[in-house]
PDB file of N, CA and C in Angstrom:
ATOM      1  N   UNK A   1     -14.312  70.272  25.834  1.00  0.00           N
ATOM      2  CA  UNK A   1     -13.413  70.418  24.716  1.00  0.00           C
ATOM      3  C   UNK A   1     -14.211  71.019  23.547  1.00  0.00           C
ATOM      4  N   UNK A   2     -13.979  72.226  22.869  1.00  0.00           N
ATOM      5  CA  UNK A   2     -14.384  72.443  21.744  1.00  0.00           C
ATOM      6  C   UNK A   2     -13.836  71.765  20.441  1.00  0.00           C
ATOM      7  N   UNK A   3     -15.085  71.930  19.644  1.00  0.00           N
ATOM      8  CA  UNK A   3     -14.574  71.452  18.494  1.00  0.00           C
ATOM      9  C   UNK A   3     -13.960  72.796  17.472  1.00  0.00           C
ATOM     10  N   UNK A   4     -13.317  72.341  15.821  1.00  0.00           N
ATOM     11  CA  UNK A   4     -12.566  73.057  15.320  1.00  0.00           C
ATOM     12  C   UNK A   4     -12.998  72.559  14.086  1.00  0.00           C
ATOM     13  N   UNK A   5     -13.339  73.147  13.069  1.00  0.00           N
ATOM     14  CA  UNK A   5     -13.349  73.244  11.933  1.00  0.00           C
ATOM     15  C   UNK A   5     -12.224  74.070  11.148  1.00  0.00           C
ATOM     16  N   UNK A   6     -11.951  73.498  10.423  1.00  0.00           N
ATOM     17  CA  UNK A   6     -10.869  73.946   9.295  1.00  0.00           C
ATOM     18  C   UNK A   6     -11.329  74.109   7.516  1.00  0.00           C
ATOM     19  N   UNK A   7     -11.624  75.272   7.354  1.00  0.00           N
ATOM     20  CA  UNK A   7     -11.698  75.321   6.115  1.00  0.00           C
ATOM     21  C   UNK A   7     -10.728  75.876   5.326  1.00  0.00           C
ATOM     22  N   UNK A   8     -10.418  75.442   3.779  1.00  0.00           N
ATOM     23  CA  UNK A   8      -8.856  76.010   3.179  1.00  0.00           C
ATOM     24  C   UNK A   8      -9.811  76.208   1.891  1.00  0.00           C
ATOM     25  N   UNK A   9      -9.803  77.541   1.333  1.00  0.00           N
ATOM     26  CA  UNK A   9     -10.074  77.605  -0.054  1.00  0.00           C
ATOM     27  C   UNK A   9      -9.284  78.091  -0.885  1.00  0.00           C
ATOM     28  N   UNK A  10      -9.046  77.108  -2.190  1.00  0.00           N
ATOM     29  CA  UNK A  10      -8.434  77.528  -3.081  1.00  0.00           C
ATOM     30  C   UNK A  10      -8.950  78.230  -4.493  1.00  0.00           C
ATOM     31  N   UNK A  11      -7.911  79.378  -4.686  1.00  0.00           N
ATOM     32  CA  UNK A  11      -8.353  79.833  -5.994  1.00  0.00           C
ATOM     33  C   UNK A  11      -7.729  80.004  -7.068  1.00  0.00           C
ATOM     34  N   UNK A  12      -7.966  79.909  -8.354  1.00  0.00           N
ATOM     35  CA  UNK A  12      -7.121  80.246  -9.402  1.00  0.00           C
ATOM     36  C   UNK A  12      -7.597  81.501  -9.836  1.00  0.00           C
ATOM     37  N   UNK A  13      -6.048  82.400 -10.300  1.00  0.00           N
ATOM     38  CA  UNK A  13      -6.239  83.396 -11.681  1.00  0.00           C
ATOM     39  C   UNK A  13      -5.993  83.333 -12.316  1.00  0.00           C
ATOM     40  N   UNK A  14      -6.200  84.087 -13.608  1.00  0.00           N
ATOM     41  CA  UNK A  14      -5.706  84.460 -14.487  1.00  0.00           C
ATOM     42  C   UNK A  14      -5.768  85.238 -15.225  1.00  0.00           C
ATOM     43  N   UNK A  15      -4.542  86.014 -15.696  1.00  0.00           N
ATOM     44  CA  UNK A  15      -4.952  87.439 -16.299  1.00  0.00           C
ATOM     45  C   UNK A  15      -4.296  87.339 -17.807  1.00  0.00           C
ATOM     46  N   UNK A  16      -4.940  87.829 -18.558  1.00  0.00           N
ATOM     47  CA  UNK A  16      -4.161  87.745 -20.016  1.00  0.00           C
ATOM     48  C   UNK A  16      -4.242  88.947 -20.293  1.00  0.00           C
ATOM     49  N   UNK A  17      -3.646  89.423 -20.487  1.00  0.00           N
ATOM     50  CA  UNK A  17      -3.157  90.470 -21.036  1.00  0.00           C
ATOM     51  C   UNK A  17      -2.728  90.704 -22.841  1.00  0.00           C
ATOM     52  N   UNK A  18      -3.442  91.508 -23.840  1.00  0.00           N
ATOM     53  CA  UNK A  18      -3.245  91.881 -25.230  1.00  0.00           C
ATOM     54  C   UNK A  18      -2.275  92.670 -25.838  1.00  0.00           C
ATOM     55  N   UNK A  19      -0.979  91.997 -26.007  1.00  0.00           N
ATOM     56  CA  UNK A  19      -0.443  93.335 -26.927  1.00  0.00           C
ATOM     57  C   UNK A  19      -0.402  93.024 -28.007  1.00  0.00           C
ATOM     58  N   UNK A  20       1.096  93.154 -28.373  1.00  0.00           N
ATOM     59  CA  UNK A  20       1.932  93.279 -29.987  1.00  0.00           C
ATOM     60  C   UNK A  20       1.870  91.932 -30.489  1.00  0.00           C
ATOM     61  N   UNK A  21       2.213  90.976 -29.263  1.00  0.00           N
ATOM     62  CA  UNK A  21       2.772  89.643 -29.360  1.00  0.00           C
ATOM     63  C   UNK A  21       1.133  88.719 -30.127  1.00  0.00           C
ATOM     64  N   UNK A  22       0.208  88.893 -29.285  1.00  0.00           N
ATOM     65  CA  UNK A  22      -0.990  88.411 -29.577  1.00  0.00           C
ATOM     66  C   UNK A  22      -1.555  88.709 -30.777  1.00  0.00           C
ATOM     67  N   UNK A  23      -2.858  87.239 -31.339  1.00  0.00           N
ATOM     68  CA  UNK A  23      -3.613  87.636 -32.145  1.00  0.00           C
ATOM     69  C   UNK A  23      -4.369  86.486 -31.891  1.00  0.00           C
ATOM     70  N   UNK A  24      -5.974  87.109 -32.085  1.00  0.00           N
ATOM     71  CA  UNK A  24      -6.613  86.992 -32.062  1.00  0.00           C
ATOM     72  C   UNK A  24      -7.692  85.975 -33.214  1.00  0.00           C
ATOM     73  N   UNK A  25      -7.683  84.929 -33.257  1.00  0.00           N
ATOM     74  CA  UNK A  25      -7.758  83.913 -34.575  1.00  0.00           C
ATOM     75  C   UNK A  25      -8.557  82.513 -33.849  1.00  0.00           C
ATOM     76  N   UNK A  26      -8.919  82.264 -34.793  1.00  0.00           N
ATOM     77  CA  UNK A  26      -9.619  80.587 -34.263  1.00  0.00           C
ATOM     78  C   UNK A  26      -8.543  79.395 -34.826  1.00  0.00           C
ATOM     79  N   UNK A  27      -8.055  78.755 -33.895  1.00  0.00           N
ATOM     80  CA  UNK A  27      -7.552  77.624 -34.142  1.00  0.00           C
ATOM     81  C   UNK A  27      -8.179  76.807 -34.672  1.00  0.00           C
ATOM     82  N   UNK A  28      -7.248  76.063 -35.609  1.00  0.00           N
ATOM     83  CA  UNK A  28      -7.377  75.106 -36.034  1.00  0.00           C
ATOM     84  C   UNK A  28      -8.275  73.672 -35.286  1.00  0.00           C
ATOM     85  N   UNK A  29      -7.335  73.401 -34.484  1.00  0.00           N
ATOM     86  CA  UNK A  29      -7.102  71.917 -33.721  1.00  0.00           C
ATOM     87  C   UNK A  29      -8.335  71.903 -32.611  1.00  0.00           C
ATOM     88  N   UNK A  30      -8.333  73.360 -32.151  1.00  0.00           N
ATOM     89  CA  UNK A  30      -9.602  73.127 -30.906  1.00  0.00           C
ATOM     90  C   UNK A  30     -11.052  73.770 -31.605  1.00  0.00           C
ATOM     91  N   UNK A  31     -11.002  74.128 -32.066  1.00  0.00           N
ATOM     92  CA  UNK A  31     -11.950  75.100 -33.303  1.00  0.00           C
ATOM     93  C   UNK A  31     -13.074  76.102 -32.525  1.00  0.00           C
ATOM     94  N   UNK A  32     -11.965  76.948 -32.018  1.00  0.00           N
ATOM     95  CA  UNK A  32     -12.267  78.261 -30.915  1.00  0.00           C
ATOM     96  C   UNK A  32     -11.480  79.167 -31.344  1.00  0.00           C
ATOM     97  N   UNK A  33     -12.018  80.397 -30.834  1.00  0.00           N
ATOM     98  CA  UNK A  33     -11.786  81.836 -30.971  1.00  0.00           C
ATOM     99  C   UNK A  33     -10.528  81.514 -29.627  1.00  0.00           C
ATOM    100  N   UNK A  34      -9.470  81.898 -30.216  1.00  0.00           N
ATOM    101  CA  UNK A  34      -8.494  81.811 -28.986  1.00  0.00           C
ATOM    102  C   UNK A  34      -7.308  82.764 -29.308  1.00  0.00           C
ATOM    103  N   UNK A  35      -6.724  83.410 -28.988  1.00  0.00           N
ATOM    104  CA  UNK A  35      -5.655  84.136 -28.833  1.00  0.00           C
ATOM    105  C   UNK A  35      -4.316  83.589 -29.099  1.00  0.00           C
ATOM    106  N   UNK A  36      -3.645  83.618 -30.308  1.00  0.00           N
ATOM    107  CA  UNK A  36      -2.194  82.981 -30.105  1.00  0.00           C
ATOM    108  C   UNK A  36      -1.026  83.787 -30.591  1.00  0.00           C
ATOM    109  N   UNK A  37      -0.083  83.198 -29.407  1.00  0.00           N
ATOM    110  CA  UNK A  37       0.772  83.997 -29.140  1.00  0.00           C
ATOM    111  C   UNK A  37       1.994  83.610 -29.926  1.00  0.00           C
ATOM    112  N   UNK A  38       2.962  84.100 -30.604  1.00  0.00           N
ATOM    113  CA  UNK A  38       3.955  84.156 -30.871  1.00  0.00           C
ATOM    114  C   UNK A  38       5.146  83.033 -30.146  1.00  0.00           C
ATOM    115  N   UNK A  39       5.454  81.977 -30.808  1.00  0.00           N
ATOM    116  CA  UNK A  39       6.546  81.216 -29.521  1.00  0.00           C
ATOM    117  C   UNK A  39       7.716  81.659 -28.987  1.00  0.00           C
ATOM    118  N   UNK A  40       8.330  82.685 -29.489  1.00  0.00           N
ATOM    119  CA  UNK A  40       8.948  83.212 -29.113  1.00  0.00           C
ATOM    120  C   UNK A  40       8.790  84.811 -27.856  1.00  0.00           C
ATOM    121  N   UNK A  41       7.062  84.980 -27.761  1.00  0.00           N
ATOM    122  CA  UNK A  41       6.265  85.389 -26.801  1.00  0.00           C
ATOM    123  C   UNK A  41       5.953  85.224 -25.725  1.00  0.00           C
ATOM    124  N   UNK A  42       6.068  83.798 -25.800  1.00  0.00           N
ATOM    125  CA  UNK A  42       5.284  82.857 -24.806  1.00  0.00           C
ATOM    126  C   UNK A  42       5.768  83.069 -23.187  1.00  0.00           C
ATOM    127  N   UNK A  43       7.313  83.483 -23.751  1.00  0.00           N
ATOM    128  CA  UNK A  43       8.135  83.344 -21.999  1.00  0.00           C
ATOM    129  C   UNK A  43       7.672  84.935 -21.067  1.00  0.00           C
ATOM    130  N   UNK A  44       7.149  86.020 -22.338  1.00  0.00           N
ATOM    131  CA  UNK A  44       6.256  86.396 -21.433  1.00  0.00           C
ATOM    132  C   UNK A  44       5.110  86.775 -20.988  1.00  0.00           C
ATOM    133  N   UNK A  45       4.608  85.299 -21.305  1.00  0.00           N
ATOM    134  CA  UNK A  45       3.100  85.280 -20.159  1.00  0.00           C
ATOM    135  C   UNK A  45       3.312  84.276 -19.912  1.00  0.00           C
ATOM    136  N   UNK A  46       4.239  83.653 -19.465  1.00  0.00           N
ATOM    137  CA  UNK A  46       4.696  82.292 -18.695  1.00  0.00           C
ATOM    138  C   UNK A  46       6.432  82.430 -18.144  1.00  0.00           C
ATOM    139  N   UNK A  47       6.270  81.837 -17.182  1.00  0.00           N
ATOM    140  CA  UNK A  47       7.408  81.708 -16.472  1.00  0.00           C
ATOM    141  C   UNK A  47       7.727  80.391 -17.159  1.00  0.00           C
ATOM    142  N   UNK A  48       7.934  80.137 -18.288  1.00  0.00           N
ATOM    143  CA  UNK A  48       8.393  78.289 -18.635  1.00  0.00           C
ATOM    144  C   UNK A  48       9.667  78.724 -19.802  1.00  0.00           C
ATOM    145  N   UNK A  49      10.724  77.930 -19.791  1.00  0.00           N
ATOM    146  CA  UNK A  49      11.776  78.370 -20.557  1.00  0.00           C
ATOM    147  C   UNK A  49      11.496  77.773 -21.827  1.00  0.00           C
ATOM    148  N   UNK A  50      12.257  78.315 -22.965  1.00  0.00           N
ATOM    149  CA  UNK A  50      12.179  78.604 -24.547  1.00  0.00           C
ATOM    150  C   UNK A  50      12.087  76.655 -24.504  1.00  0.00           C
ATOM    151  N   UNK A  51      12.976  76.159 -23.983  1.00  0.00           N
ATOM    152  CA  UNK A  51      13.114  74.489 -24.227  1.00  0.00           C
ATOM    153  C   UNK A  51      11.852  73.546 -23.702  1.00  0.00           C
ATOM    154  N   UNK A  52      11.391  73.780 -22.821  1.00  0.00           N
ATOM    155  CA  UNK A  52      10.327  73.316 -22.205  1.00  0.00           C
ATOM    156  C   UNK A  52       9.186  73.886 -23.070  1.00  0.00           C
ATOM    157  N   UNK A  53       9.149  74.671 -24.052  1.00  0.00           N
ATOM    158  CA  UNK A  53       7.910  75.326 -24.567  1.00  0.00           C
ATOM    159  C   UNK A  53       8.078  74.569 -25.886  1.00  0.00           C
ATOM    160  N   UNK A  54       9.559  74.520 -26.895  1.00  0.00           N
ATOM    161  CA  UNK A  54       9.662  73.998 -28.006  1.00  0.00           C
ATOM    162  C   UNK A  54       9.262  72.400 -28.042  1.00  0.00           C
ATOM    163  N   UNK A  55       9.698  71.631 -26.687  1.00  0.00           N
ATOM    164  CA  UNK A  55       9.181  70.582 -26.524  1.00  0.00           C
ATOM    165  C   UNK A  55       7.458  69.974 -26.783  1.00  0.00           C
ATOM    166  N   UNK A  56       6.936  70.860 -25.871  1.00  0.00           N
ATOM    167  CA  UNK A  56       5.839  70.825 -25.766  1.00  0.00           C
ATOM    168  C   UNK A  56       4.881  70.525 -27.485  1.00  0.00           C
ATOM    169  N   UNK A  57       5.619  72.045 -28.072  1.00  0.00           N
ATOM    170  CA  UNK A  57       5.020  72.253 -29.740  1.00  0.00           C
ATOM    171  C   UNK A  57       5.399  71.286 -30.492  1.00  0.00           C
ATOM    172  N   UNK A  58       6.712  70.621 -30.209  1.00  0.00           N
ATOM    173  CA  UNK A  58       7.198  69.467 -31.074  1.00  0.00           C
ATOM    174  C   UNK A  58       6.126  68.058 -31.127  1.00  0.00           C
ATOM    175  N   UNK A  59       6.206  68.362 -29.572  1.00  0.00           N
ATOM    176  CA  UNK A  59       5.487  66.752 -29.488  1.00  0.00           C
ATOM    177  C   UNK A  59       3.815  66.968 -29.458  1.00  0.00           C
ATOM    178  N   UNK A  60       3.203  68.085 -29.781  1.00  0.00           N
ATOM    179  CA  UNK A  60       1.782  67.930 -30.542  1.00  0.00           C
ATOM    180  C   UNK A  60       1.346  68.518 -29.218  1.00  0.00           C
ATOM    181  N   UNK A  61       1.232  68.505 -27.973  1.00  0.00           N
ATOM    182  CA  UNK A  61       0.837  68.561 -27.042  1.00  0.00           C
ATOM    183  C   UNK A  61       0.166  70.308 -27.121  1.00  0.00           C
ATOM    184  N   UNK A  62       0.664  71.518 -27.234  1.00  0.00           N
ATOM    185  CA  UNK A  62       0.146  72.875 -28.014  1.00  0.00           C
ATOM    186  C   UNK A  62      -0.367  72.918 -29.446  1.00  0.00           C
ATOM    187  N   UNK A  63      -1.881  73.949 -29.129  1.00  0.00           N
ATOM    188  CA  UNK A  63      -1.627  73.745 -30.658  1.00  0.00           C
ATOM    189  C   UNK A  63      -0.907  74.743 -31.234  1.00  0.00           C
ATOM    190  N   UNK A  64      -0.586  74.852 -32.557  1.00  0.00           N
ATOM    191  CA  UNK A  64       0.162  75.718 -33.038  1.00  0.00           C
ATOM    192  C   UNK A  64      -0.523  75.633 -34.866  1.00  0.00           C
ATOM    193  N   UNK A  65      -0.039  77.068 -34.942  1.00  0.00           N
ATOM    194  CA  UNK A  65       0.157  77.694 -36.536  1.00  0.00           C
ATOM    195  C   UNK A  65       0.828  78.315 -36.857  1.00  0.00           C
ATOM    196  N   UNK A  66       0.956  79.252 -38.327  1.00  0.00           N
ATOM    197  CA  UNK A  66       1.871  79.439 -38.915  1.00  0.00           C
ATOM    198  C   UNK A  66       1.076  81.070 -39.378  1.00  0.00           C
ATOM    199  N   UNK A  67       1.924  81.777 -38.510  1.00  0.00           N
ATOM    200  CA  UNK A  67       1.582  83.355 -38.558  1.00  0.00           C
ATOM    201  C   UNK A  67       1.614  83.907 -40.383  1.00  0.00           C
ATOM    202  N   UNK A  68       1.294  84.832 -40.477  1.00  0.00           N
ATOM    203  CA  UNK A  68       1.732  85.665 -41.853  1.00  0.00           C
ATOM    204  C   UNK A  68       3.460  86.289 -42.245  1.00  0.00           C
ATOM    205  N   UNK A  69       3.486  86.264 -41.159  1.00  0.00           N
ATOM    206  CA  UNK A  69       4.914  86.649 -41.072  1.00  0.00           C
ATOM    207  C   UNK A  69       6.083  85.087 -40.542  1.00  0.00           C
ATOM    208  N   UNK A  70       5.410  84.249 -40.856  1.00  0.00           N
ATOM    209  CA  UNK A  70       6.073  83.215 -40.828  1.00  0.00           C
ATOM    210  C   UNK A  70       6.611  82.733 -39.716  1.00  0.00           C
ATOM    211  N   UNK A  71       5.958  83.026 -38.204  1.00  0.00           N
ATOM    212  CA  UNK A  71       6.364  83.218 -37.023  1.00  0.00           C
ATOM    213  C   UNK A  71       5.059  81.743 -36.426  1.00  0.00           C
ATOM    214  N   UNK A  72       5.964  81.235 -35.732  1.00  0.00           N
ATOM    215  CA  UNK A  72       4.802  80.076 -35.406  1.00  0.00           C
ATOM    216  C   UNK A  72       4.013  80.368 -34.054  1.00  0.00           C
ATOM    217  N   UNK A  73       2.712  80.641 -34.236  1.00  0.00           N
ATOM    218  CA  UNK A  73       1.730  80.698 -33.327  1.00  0.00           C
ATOM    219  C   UNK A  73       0.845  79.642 -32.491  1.00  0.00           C
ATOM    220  N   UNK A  74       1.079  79.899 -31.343  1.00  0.00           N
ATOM    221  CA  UNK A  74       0.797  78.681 -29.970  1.00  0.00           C
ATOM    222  C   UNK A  74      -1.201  79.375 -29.589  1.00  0.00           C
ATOM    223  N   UNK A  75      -1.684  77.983 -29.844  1.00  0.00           N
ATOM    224  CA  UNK A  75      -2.986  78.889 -28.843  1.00  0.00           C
ATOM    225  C   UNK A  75      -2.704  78.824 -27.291  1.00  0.00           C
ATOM    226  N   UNK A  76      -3.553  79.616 -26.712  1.00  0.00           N
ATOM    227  CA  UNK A  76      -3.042  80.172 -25.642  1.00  0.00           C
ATOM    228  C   UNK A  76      -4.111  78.864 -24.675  1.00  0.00           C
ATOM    229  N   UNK A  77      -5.501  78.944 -25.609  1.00  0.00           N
ATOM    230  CA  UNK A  77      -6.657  77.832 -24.833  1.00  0.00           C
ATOM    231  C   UNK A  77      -5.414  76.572 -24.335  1.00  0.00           C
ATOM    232  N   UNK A  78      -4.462  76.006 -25.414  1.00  0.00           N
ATOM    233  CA  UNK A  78      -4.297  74.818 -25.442  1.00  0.00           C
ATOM    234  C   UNK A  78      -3.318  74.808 -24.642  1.00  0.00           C
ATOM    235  N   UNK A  79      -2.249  75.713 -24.443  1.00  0.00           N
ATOM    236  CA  UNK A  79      -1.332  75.981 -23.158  1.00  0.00           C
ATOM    237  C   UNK A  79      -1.949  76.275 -22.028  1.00  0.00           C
ATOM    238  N   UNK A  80      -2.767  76.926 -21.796  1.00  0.00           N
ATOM    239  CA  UNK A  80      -3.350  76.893 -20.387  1.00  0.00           C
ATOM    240  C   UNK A  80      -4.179  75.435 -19.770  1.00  0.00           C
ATOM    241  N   UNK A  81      -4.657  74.862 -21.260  1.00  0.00           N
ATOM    242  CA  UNK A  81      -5.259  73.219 -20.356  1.00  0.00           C
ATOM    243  C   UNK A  81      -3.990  72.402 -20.419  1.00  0.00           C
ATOM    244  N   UNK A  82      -2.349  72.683 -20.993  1.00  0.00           N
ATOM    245  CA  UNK A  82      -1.685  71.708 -20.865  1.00  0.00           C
ATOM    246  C   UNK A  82      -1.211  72.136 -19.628  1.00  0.00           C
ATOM    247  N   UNK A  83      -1.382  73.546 -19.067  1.00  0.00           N
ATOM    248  CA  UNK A  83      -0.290  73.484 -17.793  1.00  0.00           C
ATOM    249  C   UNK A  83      -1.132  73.296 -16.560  1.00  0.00           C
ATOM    250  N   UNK A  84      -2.531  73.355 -16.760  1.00  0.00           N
ATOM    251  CA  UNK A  84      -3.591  73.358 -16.124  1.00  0.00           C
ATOM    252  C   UNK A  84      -3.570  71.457 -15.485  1.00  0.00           C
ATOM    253  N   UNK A  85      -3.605  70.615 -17.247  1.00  0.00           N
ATOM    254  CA  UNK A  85      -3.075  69.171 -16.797  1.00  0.00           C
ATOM    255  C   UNK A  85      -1.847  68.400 -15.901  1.00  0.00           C
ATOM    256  N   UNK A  86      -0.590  69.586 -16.418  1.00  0.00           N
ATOM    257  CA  UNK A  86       0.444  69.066 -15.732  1.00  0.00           C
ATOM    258  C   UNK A  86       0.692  69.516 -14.245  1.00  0.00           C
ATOM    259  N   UNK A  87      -0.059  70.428 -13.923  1.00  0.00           N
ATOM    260  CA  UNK A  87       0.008  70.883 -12.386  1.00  0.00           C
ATOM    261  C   UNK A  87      -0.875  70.160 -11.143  1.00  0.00           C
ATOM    262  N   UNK A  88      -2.422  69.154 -12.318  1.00  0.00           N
ATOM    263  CA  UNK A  88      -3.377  68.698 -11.574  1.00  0.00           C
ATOM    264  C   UNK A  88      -2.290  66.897 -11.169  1.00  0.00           C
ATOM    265  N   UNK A  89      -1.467  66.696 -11.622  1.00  0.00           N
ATOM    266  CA  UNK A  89      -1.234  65.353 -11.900  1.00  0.00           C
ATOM    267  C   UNK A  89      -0.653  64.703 -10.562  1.00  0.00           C
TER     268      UNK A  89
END
């Protein structure tokens, strides 16, 4: 009888991509050079709907600021370790 080994490797990506929506700023809350995006941006570089995202910002869990143009900005660091948390759980 032979034997059988099974190996499975997993990998993550991720690609971010820079446009209009982005800027480039150090947050506040994590106190890093991080990229934040527009919340009304967010749905596209995420598949997560407008309600599931406002939630998130409400309840502290993203960080967020307050653009020049009065547009509230999500860091992108702090969404990727919250979805990073909610997928490991």
């Amino acid at each position: 009888m032979t034997k059988q080994t099974k190996i499975t490797i997993q990998t993550d990506s991720l690609l971010v991509l820079r446009g209009r929506n982005s800027t480039r700023m150090r947050c506040a809350l994590c106190n890093a050079e991080s990229e934040m995006v527009a919340l009304e941006g967010l749905q596209v570089v995420s598949n997560l709907d407008q309600i599931n995202l406002e939630q998130w910002v409400n309840s502290g869990e993203l960080h967020h600021s307050q653009g020049d143009d009065g547009a509230r900005l999500i860091c992108l660091n702090s969404l990727l370790a919250h979805i990073r948390h909610t997928t490991n759980i």
